[in-house]
PDB file of N, CA and C in Angstrom:
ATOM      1  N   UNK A   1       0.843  -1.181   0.000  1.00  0.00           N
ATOM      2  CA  UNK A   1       0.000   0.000   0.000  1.00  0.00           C
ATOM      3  C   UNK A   1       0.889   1.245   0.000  1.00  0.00           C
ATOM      4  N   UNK A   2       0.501   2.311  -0.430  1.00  0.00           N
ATOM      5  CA  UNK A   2       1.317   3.244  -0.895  1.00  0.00           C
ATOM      6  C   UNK A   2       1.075   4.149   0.125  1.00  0.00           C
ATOM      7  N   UNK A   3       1.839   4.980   0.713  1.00  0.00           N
ATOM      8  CA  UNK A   3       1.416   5.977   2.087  1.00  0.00           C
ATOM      9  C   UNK A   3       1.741   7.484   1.457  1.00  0.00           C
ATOM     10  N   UNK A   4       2.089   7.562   0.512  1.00  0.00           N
ATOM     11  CA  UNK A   4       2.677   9.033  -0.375  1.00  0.00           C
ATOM     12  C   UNK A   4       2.444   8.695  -1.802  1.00  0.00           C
ATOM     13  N   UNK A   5       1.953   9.530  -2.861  1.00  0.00           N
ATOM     14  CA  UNK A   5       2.027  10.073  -3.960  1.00  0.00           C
ATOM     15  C   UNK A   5       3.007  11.691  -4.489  1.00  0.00           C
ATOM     16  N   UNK A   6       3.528  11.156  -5.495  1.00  0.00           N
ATOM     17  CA  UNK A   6       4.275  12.401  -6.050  1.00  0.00           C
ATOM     18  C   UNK A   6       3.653  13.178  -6.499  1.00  0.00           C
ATOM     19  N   UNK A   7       3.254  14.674  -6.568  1.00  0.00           N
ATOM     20  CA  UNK A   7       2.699  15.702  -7.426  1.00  0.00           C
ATOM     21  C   UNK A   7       2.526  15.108  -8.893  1.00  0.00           C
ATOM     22  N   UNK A   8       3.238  14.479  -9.381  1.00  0.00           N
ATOM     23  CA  UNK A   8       2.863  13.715 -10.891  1.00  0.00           C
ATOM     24  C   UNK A   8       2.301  12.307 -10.813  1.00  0.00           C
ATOM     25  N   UNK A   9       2.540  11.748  -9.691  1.00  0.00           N
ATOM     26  CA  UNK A   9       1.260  10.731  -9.185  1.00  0.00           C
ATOM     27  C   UNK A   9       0.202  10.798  -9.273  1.00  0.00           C
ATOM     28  N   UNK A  10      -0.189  12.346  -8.614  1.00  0.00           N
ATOM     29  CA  UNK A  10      -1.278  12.526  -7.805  1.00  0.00           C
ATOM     30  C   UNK A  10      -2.115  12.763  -9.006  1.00  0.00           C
ATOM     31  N   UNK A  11      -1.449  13.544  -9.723  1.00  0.00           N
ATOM     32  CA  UNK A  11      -2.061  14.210 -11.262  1.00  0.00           C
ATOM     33  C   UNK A  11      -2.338  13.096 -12.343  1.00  0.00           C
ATOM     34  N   UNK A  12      -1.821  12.096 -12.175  1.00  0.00           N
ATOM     35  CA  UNK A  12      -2.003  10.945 -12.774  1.00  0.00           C
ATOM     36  C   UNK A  12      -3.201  10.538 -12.196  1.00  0.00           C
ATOM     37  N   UNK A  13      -3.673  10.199 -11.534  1.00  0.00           N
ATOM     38  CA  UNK A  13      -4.439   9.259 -10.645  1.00  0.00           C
ATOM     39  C   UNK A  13      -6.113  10.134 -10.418  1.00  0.00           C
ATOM     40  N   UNK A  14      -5.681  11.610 -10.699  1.00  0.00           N
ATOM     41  CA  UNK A  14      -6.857  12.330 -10.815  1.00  0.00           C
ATOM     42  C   UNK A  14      -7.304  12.398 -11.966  1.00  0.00           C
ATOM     43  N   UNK A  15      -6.396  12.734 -12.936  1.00  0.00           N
ATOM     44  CA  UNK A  15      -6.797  13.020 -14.331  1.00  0.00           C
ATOM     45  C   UNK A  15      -6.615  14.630 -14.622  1.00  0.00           C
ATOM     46  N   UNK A  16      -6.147  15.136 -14.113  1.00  0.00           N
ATOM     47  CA  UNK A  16      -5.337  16.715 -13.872  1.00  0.00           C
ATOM     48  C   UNK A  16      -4.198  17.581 -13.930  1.00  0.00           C
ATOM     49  N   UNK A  17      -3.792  18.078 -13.915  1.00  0.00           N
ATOM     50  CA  UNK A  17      -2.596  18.920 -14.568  1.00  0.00           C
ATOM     51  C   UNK A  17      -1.737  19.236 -13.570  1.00  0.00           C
ATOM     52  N   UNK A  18      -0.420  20.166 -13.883  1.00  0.00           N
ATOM     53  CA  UNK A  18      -0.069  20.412 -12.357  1.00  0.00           C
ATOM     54  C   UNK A  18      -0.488  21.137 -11.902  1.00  0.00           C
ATOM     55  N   UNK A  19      -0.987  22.161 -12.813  1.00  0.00           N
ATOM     56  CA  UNK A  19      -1.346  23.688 -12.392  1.00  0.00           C
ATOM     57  C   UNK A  19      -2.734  23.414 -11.886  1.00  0.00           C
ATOM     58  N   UNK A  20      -3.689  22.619 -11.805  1.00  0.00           N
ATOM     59  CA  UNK A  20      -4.909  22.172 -11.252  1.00  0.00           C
ATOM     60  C   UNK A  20      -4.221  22.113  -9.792  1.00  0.00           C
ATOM     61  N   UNK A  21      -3.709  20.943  -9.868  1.00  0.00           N
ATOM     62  CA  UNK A  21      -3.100  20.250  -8.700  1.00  0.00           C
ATOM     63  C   UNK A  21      -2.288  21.509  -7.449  1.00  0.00           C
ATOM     64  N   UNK A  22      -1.417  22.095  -8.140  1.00  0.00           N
ATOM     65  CA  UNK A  22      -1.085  23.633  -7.738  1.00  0.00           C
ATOM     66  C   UNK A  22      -2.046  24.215  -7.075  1.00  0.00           C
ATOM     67  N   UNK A  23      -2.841  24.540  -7.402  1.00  0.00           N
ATOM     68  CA  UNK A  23      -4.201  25.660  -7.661  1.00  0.00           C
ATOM     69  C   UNK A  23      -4.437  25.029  -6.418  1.00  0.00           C
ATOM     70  N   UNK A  24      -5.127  23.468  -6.219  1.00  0.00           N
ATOM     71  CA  UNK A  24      -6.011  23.494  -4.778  1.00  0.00           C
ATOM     72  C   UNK A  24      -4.700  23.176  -3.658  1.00  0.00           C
ATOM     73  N   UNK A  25      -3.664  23.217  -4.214  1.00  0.00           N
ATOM     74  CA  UNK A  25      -2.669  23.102  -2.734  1.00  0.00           C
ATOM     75  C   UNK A  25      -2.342  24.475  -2.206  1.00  0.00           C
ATOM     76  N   UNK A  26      -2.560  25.638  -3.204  1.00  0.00           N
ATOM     77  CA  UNK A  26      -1.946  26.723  -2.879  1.00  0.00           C
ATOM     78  C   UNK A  26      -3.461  27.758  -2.453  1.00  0.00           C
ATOM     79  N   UNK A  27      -4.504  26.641  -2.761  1.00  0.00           N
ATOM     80  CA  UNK A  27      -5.498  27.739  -1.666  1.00  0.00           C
ATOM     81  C   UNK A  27      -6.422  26.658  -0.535  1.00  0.00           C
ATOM     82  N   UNK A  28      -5.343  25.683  -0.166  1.00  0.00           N
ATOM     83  CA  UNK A  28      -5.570  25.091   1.218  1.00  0.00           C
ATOM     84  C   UNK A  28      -6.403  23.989   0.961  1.00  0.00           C
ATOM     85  N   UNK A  29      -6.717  23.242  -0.428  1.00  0.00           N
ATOM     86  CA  UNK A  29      -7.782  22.352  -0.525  1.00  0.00           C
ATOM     87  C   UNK A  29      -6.893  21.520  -0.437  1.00  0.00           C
ATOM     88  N   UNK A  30      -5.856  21.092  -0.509  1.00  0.00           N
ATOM     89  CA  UNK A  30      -5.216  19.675  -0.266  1.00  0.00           C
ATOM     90  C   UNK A  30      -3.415  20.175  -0.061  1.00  0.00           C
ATOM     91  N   UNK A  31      -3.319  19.237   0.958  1.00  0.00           N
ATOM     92  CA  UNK A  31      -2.229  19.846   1.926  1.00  0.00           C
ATOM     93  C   UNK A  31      -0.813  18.480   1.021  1.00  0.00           C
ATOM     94  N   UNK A  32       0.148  19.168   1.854  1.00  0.00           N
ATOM     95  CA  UNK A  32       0.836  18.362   1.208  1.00  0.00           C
ATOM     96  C   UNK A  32       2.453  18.340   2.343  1.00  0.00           C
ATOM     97  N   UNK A  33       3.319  17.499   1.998  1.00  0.00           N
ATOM     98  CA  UNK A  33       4.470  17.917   2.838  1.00  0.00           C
ATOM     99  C   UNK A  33       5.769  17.863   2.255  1.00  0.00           C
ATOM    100  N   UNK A  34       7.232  18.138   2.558  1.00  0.00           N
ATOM    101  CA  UNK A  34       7.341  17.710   1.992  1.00  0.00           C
ATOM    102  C   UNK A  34       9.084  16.932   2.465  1.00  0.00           C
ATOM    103  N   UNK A  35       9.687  16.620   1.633  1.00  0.00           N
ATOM    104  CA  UNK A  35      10.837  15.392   2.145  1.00  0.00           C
ATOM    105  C   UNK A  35      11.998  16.028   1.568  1.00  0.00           C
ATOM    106  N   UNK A  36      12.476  16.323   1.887  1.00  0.00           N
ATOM    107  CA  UNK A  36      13.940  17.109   1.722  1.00  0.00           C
ATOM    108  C   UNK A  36      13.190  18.307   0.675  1.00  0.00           C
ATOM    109  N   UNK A  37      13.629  18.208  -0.840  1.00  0.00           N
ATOM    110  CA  UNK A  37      12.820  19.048  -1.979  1.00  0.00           C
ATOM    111  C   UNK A  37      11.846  18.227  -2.348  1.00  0.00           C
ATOM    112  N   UNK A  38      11.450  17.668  -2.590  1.00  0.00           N
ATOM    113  CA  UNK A  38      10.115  16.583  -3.064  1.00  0.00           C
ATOM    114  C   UNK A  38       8.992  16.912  -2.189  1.00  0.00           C
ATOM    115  N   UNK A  39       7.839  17.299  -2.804  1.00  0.00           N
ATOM    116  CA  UNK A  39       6.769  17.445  -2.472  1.00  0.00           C
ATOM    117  C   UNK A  39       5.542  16.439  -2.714  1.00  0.00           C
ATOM    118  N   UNK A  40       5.396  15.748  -1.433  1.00  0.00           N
ATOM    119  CA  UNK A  40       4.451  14.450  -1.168  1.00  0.00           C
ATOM    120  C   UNK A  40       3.439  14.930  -0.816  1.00  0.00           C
ATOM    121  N   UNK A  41       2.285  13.711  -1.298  1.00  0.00           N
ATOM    122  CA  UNK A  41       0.866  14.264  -1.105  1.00  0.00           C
ATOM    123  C   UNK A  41       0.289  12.599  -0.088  1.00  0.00           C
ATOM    124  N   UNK A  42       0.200  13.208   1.212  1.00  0.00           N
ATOM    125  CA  UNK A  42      -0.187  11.649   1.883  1.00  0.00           C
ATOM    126  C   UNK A  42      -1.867  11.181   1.172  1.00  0.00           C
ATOM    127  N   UNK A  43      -1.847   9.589   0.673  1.00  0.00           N
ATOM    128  CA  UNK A  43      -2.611   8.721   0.360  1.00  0.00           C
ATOM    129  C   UNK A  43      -3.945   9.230   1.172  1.00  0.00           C
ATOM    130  N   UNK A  44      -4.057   9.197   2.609  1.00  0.00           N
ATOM    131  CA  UNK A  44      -5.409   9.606   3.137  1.00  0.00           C
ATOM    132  C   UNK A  44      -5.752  10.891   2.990  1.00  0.00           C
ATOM    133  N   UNK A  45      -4.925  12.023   2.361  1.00  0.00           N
ATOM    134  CA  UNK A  45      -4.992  13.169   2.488  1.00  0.00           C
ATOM    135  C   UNK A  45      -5.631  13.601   0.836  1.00  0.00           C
ATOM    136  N   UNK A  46      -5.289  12.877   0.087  1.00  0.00           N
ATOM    137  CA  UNK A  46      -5.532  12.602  -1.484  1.00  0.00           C
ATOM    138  C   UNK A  46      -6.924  12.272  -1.400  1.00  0.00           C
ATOM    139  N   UNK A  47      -7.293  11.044  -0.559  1.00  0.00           N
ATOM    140  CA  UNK A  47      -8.695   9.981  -0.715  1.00  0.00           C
ATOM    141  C   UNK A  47      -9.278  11.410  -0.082  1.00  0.00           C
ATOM    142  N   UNK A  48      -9.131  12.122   1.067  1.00  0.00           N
ATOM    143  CA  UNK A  48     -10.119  13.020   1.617  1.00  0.00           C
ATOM    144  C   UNK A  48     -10.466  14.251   0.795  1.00  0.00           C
ATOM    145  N   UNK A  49      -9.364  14.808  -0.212  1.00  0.00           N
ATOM    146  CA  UNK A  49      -9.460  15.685  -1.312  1.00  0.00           C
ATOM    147  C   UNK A  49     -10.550  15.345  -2.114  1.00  0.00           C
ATOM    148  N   UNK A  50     -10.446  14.125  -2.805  1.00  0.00           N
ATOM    149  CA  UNK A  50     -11.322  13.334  -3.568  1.00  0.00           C
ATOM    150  C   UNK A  50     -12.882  13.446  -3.421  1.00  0.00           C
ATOM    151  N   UNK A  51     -12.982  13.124  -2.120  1.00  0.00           N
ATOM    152  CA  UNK A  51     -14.168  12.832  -1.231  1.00  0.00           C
ATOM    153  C   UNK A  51     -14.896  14.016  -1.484  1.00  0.00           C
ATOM    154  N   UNK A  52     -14.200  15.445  -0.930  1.00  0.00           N
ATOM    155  CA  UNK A  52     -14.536  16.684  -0.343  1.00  0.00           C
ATOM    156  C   UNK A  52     -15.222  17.442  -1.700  1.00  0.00           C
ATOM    157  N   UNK A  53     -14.639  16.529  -2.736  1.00  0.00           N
ATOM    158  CA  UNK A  53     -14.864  17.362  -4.533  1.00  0.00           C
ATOM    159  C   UNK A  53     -16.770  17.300  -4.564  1.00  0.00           C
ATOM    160  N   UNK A  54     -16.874  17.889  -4.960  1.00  0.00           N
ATOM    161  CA  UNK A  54     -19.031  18.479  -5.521  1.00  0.00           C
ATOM    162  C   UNK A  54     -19.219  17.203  -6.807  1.00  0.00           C
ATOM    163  N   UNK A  55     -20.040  16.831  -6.219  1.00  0.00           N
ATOM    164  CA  UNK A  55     -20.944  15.708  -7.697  1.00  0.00           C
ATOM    165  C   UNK A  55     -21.249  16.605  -7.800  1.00  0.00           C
ATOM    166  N   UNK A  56     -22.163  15.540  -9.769  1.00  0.00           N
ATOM    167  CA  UNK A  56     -22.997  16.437 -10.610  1.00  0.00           C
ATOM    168  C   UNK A  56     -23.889  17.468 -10.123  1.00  0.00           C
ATOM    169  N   UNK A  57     -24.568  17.113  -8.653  1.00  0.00           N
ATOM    170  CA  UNK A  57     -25.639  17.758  -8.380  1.00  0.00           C
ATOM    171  C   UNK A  57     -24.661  18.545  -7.326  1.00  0.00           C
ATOM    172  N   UNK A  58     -23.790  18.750  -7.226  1.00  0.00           N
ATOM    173  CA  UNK A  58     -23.203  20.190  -6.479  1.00  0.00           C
ATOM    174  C   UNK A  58     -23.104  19.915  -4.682  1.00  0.00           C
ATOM    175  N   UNK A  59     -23.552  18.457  -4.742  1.00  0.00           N
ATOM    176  CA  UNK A  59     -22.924  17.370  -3.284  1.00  0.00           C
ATOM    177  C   UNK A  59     -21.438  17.688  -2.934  1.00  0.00           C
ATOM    178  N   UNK A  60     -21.102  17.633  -2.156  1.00  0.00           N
ATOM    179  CA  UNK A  60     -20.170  16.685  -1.445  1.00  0.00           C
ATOM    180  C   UNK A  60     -19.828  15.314  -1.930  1.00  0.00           C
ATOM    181  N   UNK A  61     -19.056  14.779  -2.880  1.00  0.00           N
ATOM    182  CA  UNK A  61     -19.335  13.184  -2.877  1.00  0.00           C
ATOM    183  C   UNK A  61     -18.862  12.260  -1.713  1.00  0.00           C
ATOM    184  N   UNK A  62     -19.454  11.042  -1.281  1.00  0.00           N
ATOM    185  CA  UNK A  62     -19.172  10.122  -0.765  1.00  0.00           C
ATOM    186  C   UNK A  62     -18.317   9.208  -0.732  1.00  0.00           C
ATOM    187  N   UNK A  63     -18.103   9.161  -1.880  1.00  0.00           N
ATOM    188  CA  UNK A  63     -16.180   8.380  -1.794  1.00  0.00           C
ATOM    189  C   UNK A  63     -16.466   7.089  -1.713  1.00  0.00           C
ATOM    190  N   UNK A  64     -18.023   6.356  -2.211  1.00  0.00           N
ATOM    191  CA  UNK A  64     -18.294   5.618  -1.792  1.00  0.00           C
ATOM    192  C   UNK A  64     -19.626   5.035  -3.214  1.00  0.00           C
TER     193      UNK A  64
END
């Protein structure tokens, strides 16, 4: 099981760019840390990003 994704992981795995990916780290929607210069995005911190995103109907989705 994976406990970190790379910024080009993460963008992989969403379907998103960096500058997307940028965008919600740099106005607090998904946090990140980071390891010497490398900037990691923790696995539960990704799934809760995910979660927190608006369905079609402008929800909260469930992640589920």
């Amino acid at each position: 099981m994976k406990m970190t994704y790379s910024v080009a992981e993460a963008c992989q795995l969403l379907s998103v760019g960096r500058t997307t990916l940028y965008h919600a780290i740099k106005n607090g929607e998904l946090q990140v840390a980071k390891i010497g210069r490398r900037t990691v995005i923790r696995a539960d911190l990704l799934r809760a990003f995910v979660d927190g995103l608006p369905s079609k109907d402008g929800s909260a989705s469930s992640g589920k």
